[in-house]
C-alpha atoms as a PDB file:
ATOM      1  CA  UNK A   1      -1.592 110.622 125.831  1.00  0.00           C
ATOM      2  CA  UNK A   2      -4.767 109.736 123.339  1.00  0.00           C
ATOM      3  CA  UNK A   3      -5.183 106.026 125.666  1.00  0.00           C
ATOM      4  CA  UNK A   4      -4.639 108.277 129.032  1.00  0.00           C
ATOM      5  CA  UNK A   5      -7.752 110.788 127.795  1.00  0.00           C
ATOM      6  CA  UNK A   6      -9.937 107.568 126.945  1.00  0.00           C
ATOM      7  CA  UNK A   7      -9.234 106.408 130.055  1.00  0.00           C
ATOM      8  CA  UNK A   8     -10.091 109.176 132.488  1.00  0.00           C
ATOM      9  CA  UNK A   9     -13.085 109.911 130.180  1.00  0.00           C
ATOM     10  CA  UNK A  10     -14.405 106.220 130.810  1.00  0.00           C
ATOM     11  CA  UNK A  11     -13.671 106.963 134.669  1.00  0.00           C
ATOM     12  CA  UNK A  12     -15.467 110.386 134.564  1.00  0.00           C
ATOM     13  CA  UNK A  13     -18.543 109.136 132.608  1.00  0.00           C
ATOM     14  CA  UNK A  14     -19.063 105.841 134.653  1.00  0.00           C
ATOM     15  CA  UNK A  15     -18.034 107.085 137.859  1.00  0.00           C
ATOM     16  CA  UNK A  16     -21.487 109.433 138.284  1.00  0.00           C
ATOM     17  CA  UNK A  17     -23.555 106.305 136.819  1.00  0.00           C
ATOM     18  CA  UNK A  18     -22.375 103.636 139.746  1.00  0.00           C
ATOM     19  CA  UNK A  19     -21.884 105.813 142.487  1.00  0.00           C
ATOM     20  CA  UNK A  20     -25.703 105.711 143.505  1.00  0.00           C
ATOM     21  CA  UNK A  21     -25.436 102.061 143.503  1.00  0.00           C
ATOM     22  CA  UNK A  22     -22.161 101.727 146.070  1.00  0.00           C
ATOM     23  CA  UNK A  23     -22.679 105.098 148.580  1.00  0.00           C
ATOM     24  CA  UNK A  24     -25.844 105.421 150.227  1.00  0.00           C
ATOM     25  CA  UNK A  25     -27.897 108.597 150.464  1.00  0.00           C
ATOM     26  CA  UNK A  26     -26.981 108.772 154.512  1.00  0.00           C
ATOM     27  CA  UNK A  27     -23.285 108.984 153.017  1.00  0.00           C
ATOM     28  CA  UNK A  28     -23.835 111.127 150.709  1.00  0.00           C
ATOM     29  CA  UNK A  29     -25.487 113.477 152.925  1.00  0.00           C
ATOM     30  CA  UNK A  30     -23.107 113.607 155.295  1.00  0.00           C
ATOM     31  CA  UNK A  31     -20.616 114.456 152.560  1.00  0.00           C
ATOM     32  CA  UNK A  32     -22.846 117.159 150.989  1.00  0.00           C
ATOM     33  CA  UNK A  33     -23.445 118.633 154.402  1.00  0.00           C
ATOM     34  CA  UNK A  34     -19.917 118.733 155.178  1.00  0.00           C
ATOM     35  CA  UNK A  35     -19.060 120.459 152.206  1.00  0.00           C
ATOM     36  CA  UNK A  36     -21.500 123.133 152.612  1.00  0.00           C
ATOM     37  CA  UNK A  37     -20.533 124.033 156.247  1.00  0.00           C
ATOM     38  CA  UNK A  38     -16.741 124.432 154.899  1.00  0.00           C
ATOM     39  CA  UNK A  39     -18.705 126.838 152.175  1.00  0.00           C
ATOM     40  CA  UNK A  40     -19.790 128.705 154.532  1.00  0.00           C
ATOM     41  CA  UNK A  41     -16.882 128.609 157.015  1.00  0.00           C
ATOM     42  CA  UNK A  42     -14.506 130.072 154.298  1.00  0.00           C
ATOM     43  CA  UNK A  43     -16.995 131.624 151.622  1.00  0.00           C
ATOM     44  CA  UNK A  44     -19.137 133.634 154.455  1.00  0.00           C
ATOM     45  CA  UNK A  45     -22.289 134.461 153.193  1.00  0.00           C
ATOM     46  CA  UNK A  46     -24.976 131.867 153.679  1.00  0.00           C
ATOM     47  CA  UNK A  47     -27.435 133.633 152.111  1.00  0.00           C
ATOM     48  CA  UNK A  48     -26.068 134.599 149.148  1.00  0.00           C
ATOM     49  CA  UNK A  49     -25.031 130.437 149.010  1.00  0.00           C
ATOM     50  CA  UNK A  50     -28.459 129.485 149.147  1.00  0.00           C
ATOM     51  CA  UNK A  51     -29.716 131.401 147.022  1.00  0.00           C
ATOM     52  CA  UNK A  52     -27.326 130.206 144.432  1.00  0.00           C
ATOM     53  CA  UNK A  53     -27.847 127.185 145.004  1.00  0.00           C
ATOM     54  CA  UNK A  54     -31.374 127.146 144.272  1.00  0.00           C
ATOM     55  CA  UNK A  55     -30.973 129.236 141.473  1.00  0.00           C
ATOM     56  CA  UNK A  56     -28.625 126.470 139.822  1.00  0.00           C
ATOM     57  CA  UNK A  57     -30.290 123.556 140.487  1.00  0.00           C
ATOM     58  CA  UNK A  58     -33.670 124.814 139.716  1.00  0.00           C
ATOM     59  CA  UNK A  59     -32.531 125.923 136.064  1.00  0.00           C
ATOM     60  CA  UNK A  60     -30.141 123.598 135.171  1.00  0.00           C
ATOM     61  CA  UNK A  61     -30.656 120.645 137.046  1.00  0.00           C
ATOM     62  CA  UNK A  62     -34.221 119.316 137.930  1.00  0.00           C
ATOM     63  CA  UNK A  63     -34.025 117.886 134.800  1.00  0.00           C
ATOM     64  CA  UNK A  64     -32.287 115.128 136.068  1.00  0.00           C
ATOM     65  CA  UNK A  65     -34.766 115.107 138.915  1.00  0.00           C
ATOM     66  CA  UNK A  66     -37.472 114.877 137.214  1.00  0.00           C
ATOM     67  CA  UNK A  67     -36.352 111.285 135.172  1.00  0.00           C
ATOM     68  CA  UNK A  68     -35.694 110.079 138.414  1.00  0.00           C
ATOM     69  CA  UNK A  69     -38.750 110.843 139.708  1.00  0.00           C
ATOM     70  CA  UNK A  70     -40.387 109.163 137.171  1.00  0.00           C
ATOM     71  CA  UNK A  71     -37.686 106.083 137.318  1.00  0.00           C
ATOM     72  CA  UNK A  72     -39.125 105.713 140.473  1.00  0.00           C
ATOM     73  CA  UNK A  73     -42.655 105.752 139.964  1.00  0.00           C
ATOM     74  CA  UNK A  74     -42.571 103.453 136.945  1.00  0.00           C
ATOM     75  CA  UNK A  75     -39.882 101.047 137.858  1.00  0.00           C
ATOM     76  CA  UNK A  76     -40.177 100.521 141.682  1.00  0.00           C
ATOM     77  CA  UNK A  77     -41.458  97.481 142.764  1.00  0.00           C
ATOM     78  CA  UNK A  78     -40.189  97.120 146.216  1.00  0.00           C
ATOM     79  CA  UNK A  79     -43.671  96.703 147.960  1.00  0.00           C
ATOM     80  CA  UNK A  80     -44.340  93.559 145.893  1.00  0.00           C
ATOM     81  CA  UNK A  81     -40.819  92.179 147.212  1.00  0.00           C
ATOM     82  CA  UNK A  82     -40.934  93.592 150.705  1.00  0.00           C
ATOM     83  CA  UNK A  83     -43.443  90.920 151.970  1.00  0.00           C
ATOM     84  CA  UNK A  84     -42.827  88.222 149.236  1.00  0.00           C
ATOM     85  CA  UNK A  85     -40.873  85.513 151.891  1.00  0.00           C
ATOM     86  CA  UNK A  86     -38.103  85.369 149.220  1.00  0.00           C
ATOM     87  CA  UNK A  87     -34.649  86.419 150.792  1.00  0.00           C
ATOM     88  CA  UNK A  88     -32.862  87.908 147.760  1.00  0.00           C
ATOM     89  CA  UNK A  89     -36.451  89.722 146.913  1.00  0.00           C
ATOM     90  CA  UNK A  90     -36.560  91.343 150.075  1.00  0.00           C
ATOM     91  CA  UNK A  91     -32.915  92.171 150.188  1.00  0.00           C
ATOM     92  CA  UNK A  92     -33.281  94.137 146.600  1.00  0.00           C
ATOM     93  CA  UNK A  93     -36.406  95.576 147.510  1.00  0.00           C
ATOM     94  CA  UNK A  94     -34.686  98.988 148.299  1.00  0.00           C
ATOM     95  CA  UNK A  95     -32.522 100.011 145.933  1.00  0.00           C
ATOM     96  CA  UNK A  96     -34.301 101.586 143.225  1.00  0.00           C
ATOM     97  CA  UNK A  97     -35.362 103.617 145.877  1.00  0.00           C
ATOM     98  CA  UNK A  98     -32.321 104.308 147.673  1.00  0.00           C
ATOM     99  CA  UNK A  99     -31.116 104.792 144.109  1.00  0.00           C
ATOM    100  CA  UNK A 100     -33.060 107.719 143.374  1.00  0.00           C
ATOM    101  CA  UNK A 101     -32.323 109.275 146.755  1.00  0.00           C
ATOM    102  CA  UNK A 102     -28.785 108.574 146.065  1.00  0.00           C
ATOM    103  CA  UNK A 103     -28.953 110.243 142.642  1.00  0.00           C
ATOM    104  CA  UNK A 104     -30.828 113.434 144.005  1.00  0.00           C
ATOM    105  CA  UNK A 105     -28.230 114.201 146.713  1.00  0.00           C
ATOM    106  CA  UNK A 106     -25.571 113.619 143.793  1.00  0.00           C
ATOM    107  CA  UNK A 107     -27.403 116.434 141.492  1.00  0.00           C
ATOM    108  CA  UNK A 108     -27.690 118.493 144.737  1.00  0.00           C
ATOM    109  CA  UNK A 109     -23.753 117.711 145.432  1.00  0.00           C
ATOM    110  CA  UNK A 110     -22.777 119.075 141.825  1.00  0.00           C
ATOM    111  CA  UNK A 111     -25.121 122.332 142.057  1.00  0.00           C
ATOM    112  CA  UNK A 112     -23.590 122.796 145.453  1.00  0.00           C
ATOM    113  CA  UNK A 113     -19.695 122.521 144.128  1.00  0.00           C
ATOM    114  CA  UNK A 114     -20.731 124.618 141.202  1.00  0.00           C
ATOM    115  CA  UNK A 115     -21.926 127.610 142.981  1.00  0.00           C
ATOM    116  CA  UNK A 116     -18.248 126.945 145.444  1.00  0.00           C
ATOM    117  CA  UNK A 117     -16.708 127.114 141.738  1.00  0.00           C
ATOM    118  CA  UNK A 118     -18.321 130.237 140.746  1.00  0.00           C
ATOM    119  CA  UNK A 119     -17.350 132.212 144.030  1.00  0.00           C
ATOM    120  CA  UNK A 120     -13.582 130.999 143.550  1.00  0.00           C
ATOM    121  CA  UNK A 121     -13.488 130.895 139.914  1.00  0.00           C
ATOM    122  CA  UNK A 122     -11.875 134.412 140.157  1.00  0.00           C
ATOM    123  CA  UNK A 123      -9.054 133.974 142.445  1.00  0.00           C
ATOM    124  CA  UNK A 124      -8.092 130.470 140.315  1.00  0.00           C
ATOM    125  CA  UNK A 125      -7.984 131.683 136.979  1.00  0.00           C
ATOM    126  CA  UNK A 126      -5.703 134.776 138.029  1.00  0.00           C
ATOM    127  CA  UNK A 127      -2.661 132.687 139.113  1.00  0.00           C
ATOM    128  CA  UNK A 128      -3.565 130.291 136.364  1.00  0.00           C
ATOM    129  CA  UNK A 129      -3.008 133.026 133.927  1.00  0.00           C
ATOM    130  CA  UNK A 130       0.051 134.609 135.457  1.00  0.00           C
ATOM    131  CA  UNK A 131       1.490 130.810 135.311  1.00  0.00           C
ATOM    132  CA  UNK A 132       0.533 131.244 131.296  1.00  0.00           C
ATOM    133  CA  UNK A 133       2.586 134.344 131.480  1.00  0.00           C
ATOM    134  CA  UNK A 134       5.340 132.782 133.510  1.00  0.00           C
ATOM    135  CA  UNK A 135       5.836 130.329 130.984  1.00  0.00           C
ATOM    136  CA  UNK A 136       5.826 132.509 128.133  1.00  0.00           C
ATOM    137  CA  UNK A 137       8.391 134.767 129.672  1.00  0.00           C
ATOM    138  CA  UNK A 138      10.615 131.673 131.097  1.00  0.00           C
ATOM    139  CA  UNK A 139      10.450 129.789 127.308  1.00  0.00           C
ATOM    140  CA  UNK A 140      11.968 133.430 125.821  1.00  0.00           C
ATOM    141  CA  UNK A 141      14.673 133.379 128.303  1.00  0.00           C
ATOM    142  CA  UNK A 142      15.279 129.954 127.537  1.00  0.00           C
ATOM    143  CA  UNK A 143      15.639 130.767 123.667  1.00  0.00           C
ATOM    144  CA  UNK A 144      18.051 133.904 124.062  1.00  0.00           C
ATOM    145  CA  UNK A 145      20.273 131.743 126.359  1.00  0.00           C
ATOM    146  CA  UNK A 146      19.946 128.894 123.869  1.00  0.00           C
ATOM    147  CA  UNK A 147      18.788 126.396 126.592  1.00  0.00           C
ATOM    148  CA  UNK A 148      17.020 123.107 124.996  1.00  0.00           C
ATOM    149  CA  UNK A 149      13.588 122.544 125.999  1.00  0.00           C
ATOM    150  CA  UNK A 150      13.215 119.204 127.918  1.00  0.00           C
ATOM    151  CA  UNK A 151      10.715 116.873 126.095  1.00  0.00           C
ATOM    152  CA  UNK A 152      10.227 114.268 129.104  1.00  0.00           C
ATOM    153  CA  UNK A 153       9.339 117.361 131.578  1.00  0.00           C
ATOM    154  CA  UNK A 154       6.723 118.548 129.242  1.00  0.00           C
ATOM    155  CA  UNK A 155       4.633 115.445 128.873  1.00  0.00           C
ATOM    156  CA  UNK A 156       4.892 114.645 132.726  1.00  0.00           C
ATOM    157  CA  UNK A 157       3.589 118.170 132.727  1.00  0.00           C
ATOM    158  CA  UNK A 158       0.760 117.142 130.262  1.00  0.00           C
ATOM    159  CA  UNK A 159       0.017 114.204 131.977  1.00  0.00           C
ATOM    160  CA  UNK A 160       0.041 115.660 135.603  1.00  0.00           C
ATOM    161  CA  UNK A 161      -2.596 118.527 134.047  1.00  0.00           C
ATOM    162  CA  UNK A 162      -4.645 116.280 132.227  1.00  0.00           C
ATOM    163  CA  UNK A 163      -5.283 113.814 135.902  1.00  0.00           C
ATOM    164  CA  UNK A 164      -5.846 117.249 137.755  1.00  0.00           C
ATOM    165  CA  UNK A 165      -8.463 118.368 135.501  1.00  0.00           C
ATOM    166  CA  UNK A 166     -10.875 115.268 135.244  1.00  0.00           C
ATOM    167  CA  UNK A 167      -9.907 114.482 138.928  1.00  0.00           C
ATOM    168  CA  UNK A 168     -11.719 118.194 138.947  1.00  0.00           C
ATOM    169  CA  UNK A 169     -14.702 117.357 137.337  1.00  0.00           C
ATOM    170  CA  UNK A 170     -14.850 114.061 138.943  1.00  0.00           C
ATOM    171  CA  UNK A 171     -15.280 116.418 142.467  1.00  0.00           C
ATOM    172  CA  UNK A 172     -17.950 118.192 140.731  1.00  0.00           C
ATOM    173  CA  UNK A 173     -19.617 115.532 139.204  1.00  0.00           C
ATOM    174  CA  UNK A 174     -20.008 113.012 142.660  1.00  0.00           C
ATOM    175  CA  UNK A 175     -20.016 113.756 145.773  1.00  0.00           C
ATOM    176  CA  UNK A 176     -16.940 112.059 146.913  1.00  0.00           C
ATOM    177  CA  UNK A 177     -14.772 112.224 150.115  1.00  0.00           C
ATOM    178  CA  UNK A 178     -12.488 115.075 149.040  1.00  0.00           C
ATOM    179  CA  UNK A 179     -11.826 118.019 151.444  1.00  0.00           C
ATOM    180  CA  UNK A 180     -13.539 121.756 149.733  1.00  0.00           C
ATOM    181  CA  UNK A 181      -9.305 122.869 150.120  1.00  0.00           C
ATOM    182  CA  UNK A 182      -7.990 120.293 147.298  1.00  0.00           C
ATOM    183  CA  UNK A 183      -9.484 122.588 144.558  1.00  0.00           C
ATOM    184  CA  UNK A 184      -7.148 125.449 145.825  1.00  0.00           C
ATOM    185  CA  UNK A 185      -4.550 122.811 146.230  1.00  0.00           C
ATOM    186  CA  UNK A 186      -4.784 121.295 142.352  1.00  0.00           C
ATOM    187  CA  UNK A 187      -4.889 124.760 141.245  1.00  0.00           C
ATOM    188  CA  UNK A 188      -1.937 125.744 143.129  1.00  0.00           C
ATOM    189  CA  UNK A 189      -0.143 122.207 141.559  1.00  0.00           C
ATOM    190  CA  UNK A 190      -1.885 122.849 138.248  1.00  0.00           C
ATOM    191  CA  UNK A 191      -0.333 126.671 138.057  1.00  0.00           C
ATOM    192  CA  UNK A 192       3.140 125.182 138.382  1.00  0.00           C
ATOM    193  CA  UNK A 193       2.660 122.170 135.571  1.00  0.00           C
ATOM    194  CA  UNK A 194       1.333 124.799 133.084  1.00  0.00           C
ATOM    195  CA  UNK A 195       4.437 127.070 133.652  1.00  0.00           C
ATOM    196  CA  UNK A 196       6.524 124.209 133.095  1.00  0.00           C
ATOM    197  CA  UNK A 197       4.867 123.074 130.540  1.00  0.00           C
ATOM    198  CA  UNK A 198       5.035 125.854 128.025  1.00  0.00           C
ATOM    199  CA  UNK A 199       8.559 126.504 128.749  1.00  0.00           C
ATOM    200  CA  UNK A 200       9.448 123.040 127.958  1.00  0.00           C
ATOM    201  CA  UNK A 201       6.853 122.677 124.944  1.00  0.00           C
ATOM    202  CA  UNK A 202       9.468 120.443 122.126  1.00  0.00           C
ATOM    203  CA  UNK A 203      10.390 123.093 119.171  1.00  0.00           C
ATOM    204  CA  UNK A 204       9.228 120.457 116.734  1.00  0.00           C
END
């Protein structure tokens, strides 16, 4: 379980480092954008959305901004490239910048997913907690009937939460492909792993 952690934390903490340098802002626009029309379409709201969003990435956020900003101004030197004759020069001319575009619309992305977060965080933790109950109840009933917990289903429990939850932060984190509906859809999986879960937890 310890090598399976490592790993996703290695995916989790490179993933948001790379990603500027393989999508390009026009992608990752048109993924932010689409994001924030479902928002609206299913939050309602729009206001109350934008000024969130503000909110967030004004206090919490320009920070990263503001190192980019200055990435930019001390480290770009397309212009002396752009007109140098040299192929590979001129082909590597834009990336810093598109690289601190790329990074900005990622910040935005995360503020953005946050403040979805905040307006659902609610109506996920409730089932989330009656699964906790569930589980609870369903592990007595199992030790009044005398029925053994099942060691296997517990760890492919384990291991299905532990994938849903930095496959979470990995959608809040970059602004990748995934659909605003598979964070109701890994909580509704995740609700049904932690019931089963604790019932099966090993009486070690």
């Amino acid at each position: 379980m310890a090598k399976h952690i490592m790993i996703w934390l290695m995916v989790v903490f490179f993933t948001p480092l790379f990603l500027p340098y393989i999508m390009s802002p026009k992608l990752m626009s048109g993924f932010i954008r689409d994001d924030y029309k479902a928002a609206v379409q299913i939050l309602g709201d729009k206001q109350e959305i934008n000024h969130s969003l503000v909110g967030i990435y004004k206090r919490n956020l320009q920070v990263v901004t503001q190192f980019v900003n200055e990435f930019e101004g001390r480290y770009d030197d397309s212009d002396e490239f752009r007109y140098s004759g040299d192929g590979i020069g001129e082909t590597l001319a834009d990336i810093p910048n598109q690289w601190v575009g790329a990074v900005k619309l990622e910040v935005y992305s995360m503020a953005l997913r946050l403040v979805i977060m905040s307006k659902w965080l609610y109506w996920l933790a409730l089932p989330m907690l009656s699964a906790i109950i569930a589980g609870i109840y369903e592990r007595k009933l199992k030790a009044e009937t005398f029925s053994a917990s099942v060691p296997p289903i517990y760890n492919t429990a384990i291991h299905a939460l532990i994938a849903m939850s930095f496959l979470f932060i990995l959608w809040i984190l970059c602004p990748l492909p995934l659909p605003l509906m598979i964070v109701p859809g890994l909580s509704t999986l995740a609700t049904m792993f932690i019931s089963i879960g604790i019932t099966h937890y090993p009486n070690y």
